[in-house]
C-alpha atoms as a PDB file:
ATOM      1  CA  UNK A   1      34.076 -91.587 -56.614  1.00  0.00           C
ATOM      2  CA  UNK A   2      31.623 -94.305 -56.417  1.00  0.00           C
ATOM      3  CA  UNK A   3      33.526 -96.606 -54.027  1.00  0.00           C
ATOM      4  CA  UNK A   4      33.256 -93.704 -51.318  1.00  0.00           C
ATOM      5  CA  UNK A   5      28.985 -94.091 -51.555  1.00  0.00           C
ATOM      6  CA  UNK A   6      29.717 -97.672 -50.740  1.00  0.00           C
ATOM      7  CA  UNK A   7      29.564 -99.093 -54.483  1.00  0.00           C
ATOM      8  CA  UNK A   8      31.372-102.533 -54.559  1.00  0.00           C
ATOM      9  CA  UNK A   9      32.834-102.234 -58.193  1.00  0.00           C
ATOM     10  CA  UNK A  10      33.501-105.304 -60.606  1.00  0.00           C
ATOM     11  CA  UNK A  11      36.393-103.141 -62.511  1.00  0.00           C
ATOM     12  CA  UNK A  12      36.899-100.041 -63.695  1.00  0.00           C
ATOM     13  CA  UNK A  13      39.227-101.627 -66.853  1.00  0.00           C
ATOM     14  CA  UNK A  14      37.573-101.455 -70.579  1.00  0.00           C
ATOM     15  CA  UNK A  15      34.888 -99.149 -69.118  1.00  0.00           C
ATOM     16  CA  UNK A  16      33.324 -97.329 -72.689  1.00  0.00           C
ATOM     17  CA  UNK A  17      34.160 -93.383 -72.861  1.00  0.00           C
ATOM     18  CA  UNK A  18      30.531 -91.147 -72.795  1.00  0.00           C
ATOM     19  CA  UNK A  19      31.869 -88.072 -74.043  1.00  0.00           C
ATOM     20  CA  UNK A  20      28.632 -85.867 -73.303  1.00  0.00           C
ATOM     21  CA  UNK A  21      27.788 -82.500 -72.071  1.00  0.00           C
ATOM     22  CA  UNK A  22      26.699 -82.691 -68.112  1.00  0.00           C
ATOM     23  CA  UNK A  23      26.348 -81.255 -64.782  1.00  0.00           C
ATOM     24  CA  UNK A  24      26.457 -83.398 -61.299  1.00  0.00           C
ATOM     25  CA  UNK A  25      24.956 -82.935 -57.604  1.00  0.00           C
ATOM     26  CA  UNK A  26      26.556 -84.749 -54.864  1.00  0.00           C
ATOM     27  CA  UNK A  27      26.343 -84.692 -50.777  1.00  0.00           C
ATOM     28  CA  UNK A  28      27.215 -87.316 -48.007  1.00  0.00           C
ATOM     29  CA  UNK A  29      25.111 -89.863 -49.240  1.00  0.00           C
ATOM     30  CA  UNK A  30      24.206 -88.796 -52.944  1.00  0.00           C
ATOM     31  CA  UNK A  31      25.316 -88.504 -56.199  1.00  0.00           C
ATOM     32  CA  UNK A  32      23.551 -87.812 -59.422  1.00  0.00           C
ATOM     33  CA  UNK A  33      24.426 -86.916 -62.929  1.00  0.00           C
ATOM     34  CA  UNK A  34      22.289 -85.427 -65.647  1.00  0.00           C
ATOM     35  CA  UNK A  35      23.457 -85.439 -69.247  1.00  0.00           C
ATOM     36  CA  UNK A  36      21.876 -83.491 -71.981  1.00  0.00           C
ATOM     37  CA  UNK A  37      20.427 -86.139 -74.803  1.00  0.00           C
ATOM     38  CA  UNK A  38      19.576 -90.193 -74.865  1.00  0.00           C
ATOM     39  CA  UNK A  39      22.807 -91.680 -73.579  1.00  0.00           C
ATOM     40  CA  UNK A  40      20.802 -94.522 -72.032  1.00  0.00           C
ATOM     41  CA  UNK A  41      22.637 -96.964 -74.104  1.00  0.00           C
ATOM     42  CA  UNK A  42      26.137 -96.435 -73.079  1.00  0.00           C
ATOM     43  CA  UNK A  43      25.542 -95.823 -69.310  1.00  0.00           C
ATOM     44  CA  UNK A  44      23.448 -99.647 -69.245  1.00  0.00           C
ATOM     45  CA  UNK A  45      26.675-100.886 -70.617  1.00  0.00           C
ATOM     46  CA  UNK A  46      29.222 -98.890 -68.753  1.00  0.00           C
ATOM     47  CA  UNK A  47      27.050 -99.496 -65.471  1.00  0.00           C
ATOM     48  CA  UNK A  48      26.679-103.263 -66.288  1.00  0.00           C
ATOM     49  CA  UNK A  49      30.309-103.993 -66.849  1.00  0.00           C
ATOM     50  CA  UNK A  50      31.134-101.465 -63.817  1.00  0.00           C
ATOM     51  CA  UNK A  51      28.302-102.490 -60.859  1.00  0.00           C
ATOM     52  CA  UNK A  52      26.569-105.771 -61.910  1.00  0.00           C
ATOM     53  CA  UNK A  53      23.539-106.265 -64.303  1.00  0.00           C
ATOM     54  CA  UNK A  54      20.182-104.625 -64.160  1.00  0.00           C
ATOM     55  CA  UNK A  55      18.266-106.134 -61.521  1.00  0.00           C
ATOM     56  CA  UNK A  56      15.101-107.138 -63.759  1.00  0.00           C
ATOM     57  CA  UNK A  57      13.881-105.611 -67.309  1.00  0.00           C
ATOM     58  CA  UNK A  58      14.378-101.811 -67.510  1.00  0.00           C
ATOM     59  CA  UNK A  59      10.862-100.032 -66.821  1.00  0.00           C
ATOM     60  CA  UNK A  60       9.388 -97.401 -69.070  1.00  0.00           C
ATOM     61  CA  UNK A  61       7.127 -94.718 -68.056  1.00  0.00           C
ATOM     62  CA  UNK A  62       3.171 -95.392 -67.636  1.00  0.00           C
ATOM     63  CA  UNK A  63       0.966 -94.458 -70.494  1.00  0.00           C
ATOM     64  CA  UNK A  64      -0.738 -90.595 -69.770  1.00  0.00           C
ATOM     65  CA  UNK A  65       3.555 -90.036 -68.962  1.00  0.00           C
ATOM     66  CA  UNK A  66       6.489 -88.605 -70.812  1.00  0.00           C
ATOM     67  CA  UNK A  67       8.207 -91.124 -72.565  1.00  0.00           C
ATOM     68  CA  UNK A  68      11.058 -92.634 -70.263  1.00  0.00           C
ATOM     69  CA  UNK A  69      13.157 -95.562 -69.659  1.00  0.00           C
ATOM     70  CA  UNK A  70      14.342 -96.584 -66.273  1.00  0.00           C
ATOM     71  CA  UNK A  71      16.549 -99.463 -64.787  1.00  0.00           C
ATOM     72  CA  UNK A  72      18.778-100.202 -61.277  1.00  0.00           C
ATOM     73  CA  UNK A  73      21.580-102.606 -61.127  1.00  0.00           C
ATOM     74  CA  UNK A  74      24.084-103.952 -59.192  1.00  0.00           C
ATOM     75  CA  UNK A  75      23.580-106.099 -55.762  1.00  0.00           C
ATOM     76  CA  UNK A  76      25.561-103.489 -53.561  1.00  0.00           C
ATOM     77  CA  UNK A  77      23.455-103.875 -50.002  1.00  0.00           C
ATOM     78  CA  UNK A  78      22.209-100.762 -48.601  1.00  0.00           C
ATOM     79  CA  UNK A  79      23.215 -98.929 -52.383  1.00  0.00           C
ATOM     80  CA  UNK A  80      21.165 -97.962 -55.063  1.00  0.00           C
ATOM     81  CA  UNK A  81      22.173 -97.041 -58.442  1.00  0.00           C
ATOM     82  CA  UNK A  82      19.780 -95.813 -61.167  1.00  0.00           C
ATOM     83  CA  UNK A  83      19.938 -94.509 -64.717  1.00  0.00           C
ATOM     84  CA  UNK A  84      16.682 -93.281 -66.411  1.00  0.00           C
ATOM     85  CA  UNK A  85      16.193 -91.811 -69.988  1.00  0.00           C
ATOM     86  CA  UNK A  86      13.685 -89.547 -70.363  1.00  0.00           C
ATOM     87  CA  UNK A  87      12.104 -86.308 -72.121  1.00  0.00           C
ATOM     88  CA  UNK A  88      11.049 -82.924 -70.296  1.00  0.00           C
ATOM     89  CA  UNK A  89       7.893 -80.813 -70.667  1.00  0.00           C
ATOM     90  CA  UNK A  90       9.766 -79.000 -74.128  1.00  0.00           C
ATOM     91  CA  UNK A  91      10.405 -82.644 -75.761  1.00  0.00           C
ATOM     92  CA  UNK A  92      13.633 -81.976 -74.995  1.00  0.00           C
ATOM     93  CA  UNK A  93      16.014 -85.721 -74.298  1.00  0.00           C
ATOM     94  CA  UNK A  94      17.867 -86.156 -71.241  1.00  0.00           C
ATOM     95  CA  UNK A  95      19.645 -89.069 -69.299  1.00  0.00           C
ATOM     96  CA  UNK A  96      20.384 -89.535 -65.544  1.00  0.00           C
ATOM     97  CA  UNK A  97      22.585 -91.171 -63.388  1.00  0.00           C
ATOM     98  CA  UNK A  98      22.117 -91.893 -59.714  1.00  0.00           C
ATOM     99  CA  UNK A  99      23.621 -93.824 -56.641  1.00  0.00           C
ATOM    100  CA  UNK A 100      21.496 -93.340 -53.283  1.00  0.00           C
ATOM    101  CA  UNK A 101      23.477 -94.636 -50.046  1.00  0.00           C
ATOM    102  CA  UNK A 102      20.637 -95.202 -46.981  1.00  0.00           C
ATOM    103  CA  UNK A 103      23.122 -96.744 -44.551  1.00  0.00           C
ATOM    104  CA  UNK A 104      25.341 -99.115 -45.945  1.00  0.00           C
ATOM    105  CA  UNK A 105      27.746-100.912 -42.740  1.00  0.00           C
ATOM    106  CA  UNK A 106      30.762 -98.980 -42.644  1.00  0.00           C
ATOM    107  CA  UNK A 107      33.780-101.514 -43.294  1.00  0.00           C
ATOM    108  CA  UNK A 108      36.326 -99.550 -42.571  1.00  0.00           C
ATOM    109  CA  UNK A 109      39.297-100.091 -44.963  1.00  0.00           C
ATOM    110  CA  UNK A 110      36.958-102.024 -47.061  1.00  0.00           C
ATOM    111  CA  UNK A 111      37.274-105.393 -45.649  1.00  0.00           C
ATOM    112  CA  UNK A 112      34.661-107.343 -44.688  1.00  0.00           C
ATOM    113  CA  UNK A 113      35.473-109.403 -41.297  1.00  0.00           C
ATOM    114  CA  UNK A 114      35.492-113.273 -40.971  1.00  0.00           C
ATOM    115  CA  UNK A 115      32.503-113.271 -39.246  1.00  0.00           C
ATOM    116  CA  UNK A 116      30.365-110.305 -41.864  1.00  0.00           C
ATOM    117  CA  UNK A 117      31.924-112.415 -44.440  1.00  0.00           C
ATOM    118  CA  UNK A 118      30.120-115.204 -43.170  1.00  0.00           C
ATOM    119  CA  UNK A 119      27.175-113.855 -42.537  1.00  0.00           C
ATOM    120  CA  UNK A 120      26.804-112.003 -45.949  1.00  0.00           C
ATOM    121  CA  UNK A 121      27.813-115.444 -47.718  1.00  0.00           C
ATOM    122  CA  UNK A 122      24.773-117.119 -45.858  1.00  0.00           C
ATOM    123  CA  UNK A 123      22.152-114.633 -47.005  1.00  0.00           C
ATOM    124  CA  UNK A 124      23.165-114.459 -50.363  1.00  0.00           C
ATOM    125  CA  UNK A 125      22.898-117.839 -50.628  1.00  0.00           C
ATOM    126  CA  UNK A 126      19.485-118.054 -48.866  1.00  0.00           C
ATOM    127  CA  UNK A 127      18.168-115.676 -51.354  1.00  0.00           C
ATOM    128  CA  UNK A 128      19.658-117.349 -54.080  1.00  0.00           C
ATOM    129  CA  UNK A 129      17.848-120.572 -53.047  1.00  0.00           C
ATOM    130  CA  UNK A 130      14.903-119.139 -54.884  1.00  0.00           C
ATOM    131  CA  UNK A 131      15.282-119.293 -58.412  1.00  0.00           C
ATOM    132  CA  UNK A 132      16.592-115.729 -59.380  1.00  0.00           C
ATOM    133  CA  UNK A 133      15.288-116.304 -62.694  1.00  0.00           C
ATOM    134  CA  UNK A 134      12.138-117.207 -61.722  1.00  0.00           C
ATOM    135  CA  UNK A 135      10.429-113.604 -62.843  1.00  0.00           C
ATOM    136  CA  UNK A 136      12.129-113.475 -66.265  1.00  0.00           C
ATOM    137  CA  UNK A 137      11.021-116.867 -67.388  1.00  0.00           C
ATOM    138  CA  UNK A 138       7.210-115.825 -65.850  1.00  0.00           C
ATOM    139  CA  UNK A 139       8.120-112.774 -68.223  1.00  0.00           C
ATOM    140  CA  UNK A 140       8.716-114.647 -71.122  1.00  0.00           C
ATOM    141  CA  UNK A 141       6.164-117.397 -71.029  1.00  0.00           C
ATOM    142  CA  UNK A 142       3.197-114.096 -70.465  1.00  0.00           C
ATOM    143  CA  UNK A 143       5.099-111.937 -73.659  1.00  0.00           C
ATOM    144  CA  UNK A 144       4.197-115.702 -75.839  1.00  0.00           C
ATOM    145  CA  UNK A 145       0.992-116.300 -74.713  1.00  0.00           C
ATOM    146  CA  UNK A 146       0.011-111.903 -75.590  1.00  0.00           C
ATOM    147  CA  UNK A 147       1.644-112.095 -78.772  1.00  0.00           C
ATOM    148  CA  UNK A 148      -0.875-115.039 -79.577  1.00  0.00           C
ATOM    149  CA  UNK A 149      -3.658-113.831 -77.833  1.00  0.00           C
ATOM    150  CA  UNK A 150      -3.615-109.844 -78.391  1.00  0.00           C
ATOM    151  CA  UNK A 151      -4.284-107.438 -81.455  1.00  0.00           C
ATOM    152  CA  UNK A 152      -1.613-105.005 -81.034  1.00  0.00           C
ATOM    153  CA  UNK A 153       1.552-106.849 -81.291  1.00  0.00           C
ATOM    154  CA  UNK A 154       0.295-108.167 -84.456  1.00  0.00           C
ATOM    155  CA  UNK A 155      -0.418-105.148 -85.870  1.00  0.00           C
ATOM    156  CA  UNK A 156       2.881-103.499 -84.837  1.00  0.00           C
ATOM    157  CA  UNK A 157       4.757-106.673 -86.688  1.00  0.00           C
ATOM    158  CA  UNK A 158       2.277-106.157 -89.947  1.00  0.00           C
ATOM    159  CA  UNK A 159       3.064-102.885 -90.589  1.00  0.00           C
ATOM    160  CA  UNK A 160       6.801-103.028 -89.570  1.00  0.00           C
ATOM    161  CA  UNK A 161       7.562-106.449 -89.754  1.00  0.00           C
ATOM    162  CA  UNK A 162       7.989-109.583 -87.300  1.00  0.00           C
ATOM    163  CA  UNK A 163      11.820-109.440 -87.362  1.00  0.00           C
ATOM    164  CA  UNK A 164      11.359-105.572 -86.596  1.00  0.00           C
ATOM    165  CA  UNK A 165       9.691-105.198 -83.545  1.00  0.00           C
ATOM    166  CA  UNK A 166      10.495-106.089 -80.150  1.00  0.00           C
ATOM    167  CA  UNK A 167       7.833-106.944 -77.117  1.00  0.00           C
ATOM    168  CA  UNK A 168       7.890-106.951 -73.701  1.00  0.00           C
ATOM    169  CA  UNK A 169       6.132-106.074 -70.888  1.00  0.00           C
ATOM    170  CA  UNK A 170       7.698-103.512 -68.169  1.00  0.00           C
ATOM    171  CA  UNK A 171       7.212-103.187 -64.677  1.00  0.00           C
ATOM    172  CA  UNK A 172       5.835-106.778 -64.393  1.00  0.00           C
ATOM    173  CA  UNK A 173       5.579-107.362 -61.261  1.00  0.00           C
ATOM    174  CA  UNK A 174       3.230-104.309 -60.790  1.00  0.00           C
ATOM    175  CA  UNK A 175       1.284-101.928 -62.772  1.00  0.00           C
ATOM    176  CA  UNK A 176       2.248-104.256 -65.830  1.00  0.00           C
ATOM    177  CA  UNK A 177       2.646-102.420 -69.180  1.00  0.00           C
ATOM    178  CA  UNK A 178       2.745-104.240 -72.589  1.00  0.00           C
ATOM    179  CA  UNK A 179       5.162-103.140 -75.081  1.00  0.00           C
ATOM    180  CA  UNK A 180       5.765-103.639 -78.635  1.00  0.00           C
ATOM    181  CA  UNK A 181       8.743-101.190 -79.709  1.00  0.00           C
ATOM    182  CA  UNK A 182       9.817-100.988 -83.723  1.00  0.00           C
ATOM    183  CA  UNK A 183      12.564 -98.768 -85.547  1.00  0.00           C
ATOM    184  CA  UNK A 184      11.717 -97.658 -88.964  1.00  0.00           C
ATOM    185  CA  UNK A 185      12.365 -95.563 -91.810  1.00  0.00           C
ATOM    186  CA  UNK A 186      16.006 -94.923 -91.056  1.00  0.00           C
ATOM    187  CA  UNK A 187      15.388 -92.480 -88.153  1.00  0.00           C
ATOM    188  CA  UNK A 188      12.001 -93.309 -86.182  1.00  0.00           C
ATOM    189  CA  UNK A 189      11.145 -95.005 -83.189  1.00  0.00           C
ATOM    190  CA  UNK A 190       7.937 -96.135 -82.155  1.00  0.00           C
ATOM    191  CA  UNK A 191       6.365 -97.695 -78.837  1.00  0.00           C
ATOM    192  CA  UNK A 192       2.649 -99.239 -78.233  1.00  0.00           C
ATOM    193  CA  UNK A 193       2.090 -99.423 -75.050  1.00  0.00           C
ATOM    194  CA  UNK A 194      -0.856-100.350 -72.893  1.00  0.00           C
ATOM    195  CA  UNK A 195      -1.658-101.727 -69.616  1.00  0.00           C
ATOM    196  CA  UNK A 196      -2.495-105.073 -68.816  1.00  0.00           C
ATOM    197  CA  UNK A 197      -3.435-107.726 -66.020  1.00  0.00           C
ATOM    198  CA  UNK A 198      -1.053-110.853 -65.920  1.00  0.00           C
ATOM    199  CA  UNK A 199      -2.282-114.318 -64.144  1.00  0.00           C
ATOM    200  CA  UNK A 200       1.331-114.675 -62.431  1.00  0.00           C
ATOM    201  CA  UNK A 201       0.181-118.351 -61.563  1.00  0.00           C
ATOM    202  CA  UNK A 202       0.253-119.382 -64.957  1.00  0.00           C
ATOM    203  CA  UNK A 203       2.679-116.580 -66.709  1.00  0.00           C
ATOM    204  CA  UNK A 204      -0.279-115.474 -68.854  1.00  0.00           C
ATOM    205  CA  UNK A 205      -1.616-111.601 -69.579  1.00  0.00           C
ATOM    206  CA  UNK A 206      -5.424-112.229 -68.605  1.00  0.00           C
ATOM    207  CA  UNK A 207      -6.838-109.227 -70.756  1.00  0.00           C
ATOM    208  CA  UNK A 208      -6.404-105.508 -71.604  1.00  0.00           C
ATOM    209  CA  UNK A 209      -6.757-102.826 -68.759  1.00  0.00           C
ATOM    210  CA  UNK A 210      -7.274 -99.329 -71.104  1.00  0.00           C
ATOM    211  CA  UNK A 211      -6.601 -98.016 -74.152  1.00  0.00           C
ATOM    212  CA  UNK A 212      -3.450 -98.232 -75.853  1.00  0.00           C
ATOM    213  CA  UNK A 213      -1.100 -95.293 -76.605  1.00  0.00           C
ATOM    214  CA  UNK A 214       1.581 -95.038 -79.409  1.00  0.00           C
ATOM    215  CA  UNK A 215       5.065 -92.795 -79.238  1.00  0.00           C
ATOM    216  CA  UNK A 216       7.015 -92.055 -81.972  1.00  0.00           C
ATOM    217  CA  UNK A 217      10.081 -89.994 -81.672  1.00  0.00           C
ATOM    218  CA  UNK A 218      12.696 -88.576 -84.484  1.00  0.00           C
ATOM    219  CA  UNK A 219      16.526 -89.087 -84.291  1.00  0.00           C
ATOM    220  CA  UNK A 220      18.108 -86.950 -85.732  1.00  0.00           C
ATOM    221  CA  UNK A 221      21.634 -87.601 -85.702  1.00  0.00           C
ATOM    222  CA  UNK A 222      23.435 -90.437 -84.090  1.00  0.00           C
ATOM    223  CA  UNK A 223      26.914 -89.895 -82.180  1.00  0.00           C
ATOM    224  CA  UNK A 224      29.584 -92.837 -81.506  1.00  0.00           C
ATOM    225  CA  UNK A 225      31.784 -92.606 -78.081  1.00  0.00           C
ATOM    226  CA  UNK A 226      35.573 -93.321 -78.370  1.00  0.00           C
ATOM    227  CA  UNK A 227      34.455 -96.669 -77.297  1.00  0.00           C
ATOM    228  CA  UNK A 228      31.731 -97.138 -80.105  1.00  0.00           C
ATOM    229  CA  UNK A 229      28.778 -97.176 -78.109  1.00  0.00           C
ATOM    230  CA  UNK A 230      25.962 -95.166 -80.081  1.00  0.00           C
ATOM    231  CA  UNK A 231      23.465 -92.920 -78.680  1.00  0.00           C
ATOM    232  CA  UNK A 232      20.677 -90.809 -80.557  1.00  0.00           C
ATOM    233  CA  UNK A 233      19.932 -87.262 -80.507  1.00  0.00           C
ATOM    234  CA  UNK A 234      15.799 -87.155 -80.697  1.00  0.00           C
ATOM    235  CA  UNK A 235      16.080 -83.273 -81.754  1.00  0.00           C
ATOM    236  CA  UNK A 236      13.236 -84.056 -84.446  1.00  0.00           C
ATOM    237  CA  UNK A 237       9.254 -84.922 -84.585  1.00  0.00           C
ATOM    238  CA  UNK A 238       7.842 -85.881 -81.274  1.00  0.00           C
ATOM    239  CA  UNK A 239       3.854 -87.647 -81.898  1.00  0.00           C
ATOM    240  CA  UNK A 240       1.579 -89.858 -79.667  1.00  0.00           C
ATOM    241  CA  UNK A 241      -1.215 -91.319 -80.827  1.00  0.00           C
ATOM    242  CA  UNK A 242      -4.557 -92.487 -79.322  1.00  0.00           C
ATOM    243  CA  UNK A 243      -6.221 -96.069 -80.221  1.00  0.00           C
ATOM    244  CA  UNK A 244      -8.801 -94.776 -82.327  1.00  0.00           C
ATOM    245  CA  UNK A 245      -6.041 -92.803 -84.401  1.00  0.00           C
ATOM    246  CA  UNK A 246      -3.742 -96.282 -84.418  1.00  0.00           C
ATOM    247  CA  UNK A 247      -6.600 -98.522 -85.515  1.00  0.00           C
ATOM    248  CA  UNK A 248      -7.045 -95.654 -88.128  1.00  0.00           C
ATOM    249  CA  UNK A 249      -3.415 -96.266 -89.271  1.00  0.00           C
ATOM    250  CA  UNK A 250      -3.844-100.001 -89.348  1.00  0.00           C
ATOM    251  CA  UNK A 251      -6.445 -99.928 -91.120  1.00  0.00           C
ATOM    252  CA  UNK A 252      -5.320 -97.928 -94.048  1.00  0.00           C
ATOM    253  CA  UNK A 253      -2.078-100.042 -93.897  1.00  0.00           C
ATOM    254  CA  UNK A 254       0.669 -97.820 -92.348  1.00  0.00           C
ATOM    255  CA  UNK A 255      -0.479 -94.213 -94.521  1.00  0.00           C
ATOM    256  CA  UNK A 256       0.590 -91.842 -92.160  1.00  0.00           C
ATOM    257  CA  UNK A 257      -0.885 -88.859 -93.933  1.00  0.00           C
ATOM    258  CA  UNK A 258      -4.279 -90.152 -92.345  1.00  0.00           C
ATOM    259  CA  UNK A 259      -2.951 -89.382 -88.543  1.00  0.00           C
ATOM    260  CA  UNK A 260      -0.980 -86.015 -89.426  1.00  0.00           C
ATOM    261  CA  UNK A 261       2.547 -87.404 -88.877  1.00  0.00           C
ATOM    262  CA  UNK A 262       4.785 -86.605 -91.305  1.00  0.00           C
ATOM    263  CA  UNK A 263       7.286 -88.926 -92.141  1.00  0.00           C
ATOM    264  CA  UNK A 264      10.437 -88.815 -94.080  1.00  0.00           C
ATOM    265  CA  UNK A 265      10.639 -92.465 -95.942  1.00  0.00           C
ATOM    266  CA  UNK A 266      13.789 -91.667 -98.059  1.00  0.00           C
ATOM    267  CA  UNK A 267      16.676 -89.420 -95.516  1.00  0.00           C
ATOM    268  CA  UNK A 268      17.785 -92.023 -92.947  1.00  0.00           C
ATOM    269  CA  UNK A 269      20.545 -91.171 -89.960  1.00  0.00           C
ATOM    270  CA  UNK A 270      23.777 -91.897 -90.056  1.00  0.00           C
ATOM    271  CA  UNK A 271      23.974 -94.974 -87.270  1.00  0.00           C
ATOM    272  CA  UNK A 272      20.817 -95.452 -87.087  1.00  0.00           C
ATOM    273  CA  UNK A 273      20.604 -99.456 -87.235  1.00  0.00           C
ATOM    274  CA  UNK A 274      23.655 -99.207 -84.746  1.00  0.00           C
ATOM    275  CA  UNK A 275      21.719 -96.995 -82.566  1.00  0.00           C
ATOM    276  CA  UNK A 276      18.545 -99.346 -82.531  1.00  0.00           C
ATOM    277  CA  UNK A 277      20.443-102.785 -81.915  1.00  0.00           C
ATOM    278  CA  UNK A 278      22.103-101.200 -79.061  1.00  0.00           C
ATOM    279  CA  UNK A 279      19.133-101.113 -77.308  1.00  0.00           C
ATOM    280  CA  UNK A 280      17.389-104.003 -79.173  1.00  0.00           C
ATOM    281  CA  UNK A 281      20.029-106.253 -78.093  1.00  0.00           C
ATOM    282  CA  UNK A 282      19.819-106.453 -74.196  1.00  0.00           C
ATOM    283  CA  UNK A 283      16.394-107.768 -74.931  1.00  0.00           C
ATOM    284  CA  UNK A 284      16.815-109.912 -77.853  1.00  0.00           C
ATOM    285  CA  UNK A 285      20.171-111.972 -76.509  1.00  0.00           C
ATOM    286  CA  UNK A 286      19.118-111.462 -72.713  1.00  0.00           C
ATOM    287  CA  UNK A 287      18.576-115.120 -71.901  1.00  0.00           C
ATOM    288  CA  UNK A 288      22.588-116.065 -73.552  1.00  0.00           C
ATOM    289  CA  UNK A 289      24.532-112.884 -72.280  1.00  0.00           C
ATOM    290  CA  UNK A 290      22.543-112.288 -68.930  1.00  0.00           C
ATOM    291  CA  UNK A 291      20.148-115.485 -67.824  1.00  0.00           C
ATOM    292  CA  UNK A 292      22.631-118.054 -68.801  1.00  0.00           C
ATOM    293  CA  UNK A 293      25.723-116.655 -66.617  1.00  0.00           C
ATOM    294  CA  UNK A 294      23.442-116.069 -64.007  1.00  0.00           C
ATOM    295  CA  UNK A 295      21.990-119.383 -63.707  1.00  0.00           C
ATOM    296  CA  UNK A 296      25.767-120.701 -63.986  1.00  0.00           C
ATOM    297  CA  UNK A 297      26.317-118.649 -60.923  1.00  0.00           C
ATOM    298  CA  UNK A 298      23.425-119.571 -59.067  1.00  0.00           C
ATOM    299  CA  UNK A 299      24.048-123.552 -59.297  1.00  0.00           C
ATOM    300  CA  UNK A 300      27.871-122.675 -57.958  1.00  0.00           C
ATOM    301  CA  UNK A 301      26.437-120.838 -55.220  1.00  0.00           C
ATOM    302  CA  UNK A 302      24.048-123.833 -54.442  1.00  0.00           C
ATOM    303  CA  UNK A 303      26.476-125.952 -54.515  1.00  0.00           C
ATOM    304  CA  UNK A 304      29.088-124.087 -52.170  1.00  0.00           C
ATOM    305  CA  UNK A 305      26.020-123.569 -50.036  1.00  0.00           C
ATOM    306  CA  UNK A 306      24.814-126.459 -49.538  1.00  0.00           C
ATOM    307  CA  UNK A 307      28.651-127.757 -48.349  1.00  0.00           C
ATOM    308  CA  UNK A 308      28.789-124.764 -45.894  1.00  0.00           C
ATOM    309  CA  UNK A 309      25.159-125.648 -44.300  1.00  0.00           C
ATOM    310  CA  UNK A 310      26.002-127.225 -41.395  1.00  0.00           C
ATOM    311  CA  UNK A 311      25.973-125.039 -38.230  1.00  0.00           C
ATOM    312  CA  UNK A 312      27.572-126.148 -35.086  1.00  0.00           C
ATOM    313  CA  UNK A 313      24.106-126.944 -33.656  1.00  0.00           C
ATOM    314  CA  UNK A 314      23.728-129.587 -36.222  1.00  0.00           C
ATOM    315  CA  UNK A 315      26.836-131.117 -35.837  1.00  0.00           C
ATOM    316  CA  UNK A 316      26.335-131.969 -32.203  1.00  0.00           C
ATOM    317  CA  UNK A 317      22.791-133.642 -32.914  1.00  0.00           C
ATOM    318  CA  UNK A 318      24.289-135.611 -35.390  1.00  0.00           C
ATOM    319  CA  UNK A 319      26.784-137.220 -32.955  1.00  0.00           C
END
């Protein structure tokens, strides 16, 4: 169905199953896809493998919003695809899947002529003069210089541990958001976010912009596709916290009695560590399964640029 939007597809081989319950919408130019719990994790694979990688970190809602996780991928022109995690006003956990046509060139049978070919070739290559890494490694260098110059990643990684937690910073080229995520307890998640100004000339986060806000969310039960891929039922506690309440928690080293959350520190889920290094790992081994193939592309395409760079102008000037 996709290839009729005017999605270019990689392959449709070794695609994971998502056996889910779910109910689609679809005209001339749209199709979207809700399914009922987090399935977030298998359609970032299956849309990876199937369209291309996410183009840029996936972005999670603002603080004051519902917690939600949202990411577009592929580098089909005049296409967008989405997929976006998220909860409604009753708590309860839903995913989405979208792909938006606004006007793709109509090819025909599919083939792009000698001369679009061309002309496709050039500005992909034009835009890949710029470093398409360039905002990732900006990313990176700003998440090193917060964890060293900020409070709350450190006290995220005190009371769950360093190796535990996880921090970036989501939509960074805008209304930045820091992020310091941890799993704990067998069957909790929790996010710390707050927003933040980042000097993009140096990669740095210049200072705090409000008060920080802390999710945590219960999984219940954890449920393996044909293919393996995990996803987590968050049918269980839903709590955010304010800063006052987190600096409370801090301070009276992790007792949750003293914020009113109750949690269970001997029952955890089935899956659960599966469940949490599925989405741990696309940010933990980015740079070796997503910068490093990308970069590999990017010098090819330099190089096969810069031998197809001559126009016809050029040539005669040069004789």
């Amino acid at each position: 169905m996709a290839p009729q939007y005017g999605v270019c597809l990689l392959t449709t081989n070794g695609l994971p199953a998502i056996p889910a319950k779910w109910r689609f919408k679809a005209d001339s130019n749209e199709f979207s896809l809700v399914l009922a719990g987090d399935y977030f994790p298998q359609l970032h694979t299956f849309l990876t493998r199937a369209v291309g990688p996410a183009l840029g970190s996936p972005t999670t809602n603002s603080p004051g919003e519902l917690p939600g996780i949202t990411a577009y991928y592929g580098t089909n022109s005049g296409v967008t695809i989405s997929c976006g995690s998220g909860k409604d006003d009753d708590g309860k956990q839903h995913t989405g899947f979208a792909i938006v046509n606004y006007g793709a060139a109509s090819v025909g049978s599919g083939a792009l002529s000698a001369a679009q070919d061309s002309q496709l070739f050039r500005k992909i290559v034009s835009e890949l003069e710029k470093n398409p890494l360039k905002e990732y490694e900006c990313h990176d260098k700003a998440v090193e210089h917060a964890v060293d110059i900020l409070t709350f990643p450190k006290e995220v990684e005190t009371l769950f541990g360093a190796t535990n937690v996880d921090h970036f910073i989501s939509n960074f080229s805008g209304a930045a958001i820091w992020n310091s995520a941890a799993y704990f307890a067998g069957r909790y998640t929790l996010e710390l976010r707050v927003p933040i100004a980042i000097d993009y000339e140096h990669c740095r986060v210049k200072n705090v912009l409000g008060p920080a806000e802390i999710w945590i969310d219960e999984v219940t039960k954890v449920d393996f596709s044909r293919s393996g891929a995990p996803g987590a039922r968050l049918e269980g506690g839903h709590w955010r916290l304010k800063e006052n309440e987190w600096r409370s928690l801090v301070k009276n080293g992790g007792n949750w009695s003293v914020v009113n959350v109750p949690i269970i520190s001997n029952a955890p889920v089935k899956g659960f560590d599966a469940y949490a290094n599925s989405v741990r790992d696309p940010i933990r081994y980015r740079k070796e399964n997503y910068d490093k193939p990308v970069r590999e592309a990017w010098e090819l395409l330099r190089k096969l640029g810069a031998k197809t760079n001559t126009t016809p102008g050029a040539e005669k000037q040069n004789r």
